[in-house]
Protein backbone atom coordinates (compact mmCIF):
# COMPACT_ATOMS: atom_id res chain seq x y z
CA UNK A 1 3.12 17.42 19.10
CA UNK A 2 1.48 14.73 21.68
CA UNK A 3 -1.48 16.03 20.83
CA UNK A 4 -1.22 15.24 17.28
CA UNK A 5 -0.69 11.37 18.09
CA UNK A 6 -4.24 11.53 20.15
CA UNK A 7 -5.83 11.92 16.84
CA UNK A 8 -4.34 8.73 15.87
CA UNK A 9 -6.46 4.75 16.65
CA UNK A 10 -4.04 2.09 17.99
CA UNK A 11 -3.93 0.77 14.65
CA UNK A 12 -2.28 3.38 13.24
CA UNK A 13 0.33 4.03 15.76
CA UNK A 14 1.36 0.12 15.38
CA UNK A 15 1.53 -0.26 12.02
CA UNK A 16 3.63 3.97 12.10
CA UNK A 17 5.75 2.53 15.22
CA UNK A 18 6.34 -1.37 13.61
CA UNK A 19 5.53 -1.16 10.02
CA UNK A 20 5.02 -4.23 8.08
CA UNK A 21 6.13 -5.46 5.21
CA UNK A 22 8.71 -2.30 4.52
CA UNK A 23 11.71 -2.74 2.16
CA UNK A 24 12.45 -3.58 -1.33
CA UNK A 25 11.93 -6.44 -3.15
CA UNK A 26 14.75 -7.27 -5.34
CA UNK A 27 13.56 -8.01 -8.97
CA UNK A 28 10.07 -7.25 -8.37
CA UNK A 29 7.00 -7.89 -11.19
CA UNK A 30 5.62 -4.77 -10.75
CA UNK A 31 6.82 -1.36 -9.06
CA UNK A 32 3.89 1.87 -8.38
CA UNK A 33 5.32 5.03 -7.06
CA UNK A 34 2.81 7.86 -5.80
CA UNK A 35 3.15 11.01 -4.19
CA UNK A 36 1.61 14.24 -2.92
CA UNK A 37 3.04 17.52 -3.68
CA UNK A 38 0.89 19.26 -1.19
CA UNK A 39 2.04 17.44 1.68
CA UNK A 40 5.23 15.71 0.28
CA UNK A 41 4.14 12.03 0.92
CA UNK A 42 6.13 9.73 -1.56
CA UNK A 43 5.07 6.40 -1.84
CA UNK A 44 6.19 3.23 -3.60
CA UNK A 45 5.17 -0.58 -3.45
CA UNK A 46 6.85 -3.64 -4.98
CA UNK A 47 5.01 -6.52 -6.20
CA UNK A 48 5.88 -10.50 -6.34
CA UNK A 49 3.38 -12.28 -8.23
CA UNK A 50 2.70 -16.10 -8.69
CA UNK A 51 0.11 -18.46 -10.21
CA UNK A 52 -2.27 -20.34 -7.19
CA UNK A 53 -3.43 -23.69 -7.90
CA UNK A 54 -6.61 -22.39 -9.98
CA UNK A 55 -3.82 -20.49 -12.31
CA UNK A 56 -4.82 -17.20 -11.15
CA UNK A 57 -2.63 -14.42 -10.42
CA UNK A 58 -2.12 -13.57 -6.85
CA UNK A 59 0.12 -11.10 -5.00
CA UNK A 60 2.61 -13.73 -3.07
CA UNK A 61 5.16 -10.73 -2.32
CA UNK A 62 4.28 -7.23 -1.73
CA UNK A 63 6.85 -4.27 0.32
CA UNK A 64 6.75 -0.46 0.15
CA UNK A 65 9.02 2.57 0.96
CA UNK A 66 7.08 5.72 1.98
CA UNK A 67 8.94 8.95 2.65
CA UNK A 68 6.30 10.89 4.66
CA UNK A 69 3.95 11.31 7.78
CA UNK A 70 2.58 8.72 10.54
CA UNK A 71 -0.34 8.07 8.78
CA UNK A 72 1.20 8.00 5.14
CA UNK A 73 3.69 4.92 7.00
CA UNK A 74 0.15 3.66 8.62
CA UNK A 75 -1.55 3.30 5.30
CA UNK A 76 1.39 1.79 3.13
CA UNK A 77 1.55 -0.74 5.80
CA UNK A 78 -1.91 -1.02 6.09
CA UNK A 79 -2.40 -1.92 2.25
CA UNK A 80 0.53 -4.44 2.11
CA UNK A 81 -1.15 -6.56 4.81
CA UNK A 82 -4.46 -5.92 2.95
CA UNK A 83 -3.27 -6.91 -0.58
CA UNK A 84 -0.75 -9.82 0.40
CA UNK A 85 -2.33 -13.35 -1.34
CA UNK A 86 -4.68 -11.93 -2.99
CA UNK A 87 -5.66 -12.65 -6.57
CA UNK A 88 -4.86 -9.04 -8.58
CA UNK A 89 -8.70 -8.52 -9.62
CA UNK A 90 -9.22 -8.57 -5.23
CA UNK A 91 -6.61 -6.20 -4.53
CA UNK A 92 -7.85 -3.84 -7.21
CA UNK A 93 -10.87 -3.47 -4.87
CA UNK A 94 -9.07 -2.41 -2.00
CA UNK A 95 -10.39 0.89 -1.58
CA UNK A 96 -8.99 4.05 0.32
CA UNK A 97 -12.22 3.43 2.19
CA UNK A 98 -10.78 0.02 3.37
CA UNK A 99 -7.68 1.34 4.39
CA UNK A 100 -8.75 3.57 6.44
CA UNK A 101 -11.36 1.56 8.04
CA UNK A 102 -8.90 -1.45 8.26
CA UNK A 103 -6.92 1.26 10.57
CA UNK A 104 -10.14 2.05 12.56
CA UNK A 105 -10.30 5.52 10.92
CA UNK A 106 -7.30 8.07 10.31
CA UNK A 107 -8.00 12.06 11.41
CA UNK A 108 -9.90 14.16 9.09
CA UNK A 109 -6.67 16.11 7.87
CA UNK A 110 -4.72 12.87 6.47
CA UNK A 111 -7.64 10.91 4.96
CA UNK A 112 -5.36 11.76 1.77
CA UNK A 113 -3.21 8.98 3.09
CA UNK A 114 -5.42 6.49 2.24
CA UNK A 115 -5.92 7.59 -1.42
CA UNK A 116 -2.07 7.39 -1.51
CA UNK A 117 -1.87 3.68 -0.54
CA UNK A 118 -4.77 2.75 -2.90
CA UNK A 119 -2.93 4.34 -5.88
CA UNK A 120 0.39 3.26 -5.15
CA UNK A 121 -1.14 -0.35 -5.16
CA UNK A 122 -3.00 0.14 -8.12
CA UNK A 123 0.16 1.72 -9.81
CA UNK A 124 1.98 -1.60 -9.03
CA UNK A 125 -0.52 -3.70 -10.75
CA UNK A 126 -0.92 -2.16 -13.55
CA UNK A 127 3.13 -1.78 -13.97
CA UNK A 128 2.84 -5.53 -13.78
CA UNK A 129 0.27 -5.87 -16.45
CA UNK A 130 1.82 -3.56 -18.51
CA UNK A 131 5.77 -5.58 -18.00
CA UNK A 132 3.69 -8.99 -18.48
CA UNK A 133 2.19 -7.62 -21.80
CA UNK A 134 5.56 -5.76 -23.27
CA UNK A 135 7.30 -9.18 -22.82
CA UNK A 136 5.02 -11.59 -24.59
């Protein structure tokens, strides 16, 4: 089991160990949930979203809740702190590549992670376009 955490970059091991931005967000404008039935990851981020000065849409509150491994914690962390105050066309382009490279690289076996975090994000926005457009 040591072993397994030598696999792991600094990053990744602070942001498993002291996670940020975890919890709920009460009333939130958009909710993604993701998960991997191979490994059993679960993921889901809430989304607070407010007009900046130039009247675009940015991402002014953003938590998650992952049921899973180190690096599926690493990665939903890793996105949040990614994707905070950015417009929603930016944090579309947050890739899994980004992710993982924003962790300084994640081991072979749980690359899957990142894809996890990128859709979970993704999932949130569009649950937010699709709320803003069902209540017009």
């Amino acid at each position: 089991m040591a072993n397994d955490f030598m696999q792991y970059s600094k990053e990744v091991l602070e942001h498993f160990t002291n996670p940020h931005n975890q919890g709920v967000i009460e009333n939130p404008d958009g909710v993604g949930m993701v998960g991997n039935p191979v490994c059993g990851d679960l993921m889901k981020i809430y989304l607070k979203i407010k007009k900046n000065k130039k009247g675009e849409e940015i991402i002014s509150g953003i938590k998650f809740e992952t049921l899973g491994c180190a690096s599926a914690i690493a990665t939903s962390s890793m996105i949040t702190d990614l994707a905070k105050n950015k417009t929603l066309e930016e944090a579309k382009k947050i890739t899994r590549n980004d992710v993982a490279d924003a962790l300084n690289g994640l081991p072979p076996i749980k690359l899957h992670c990142s894809n996890l975090a990128s859709e979970a994000l993704e999932a949130a926005i569009n649950n937010y376009n699709e709320n803003k457009i069902a209540n017009k």
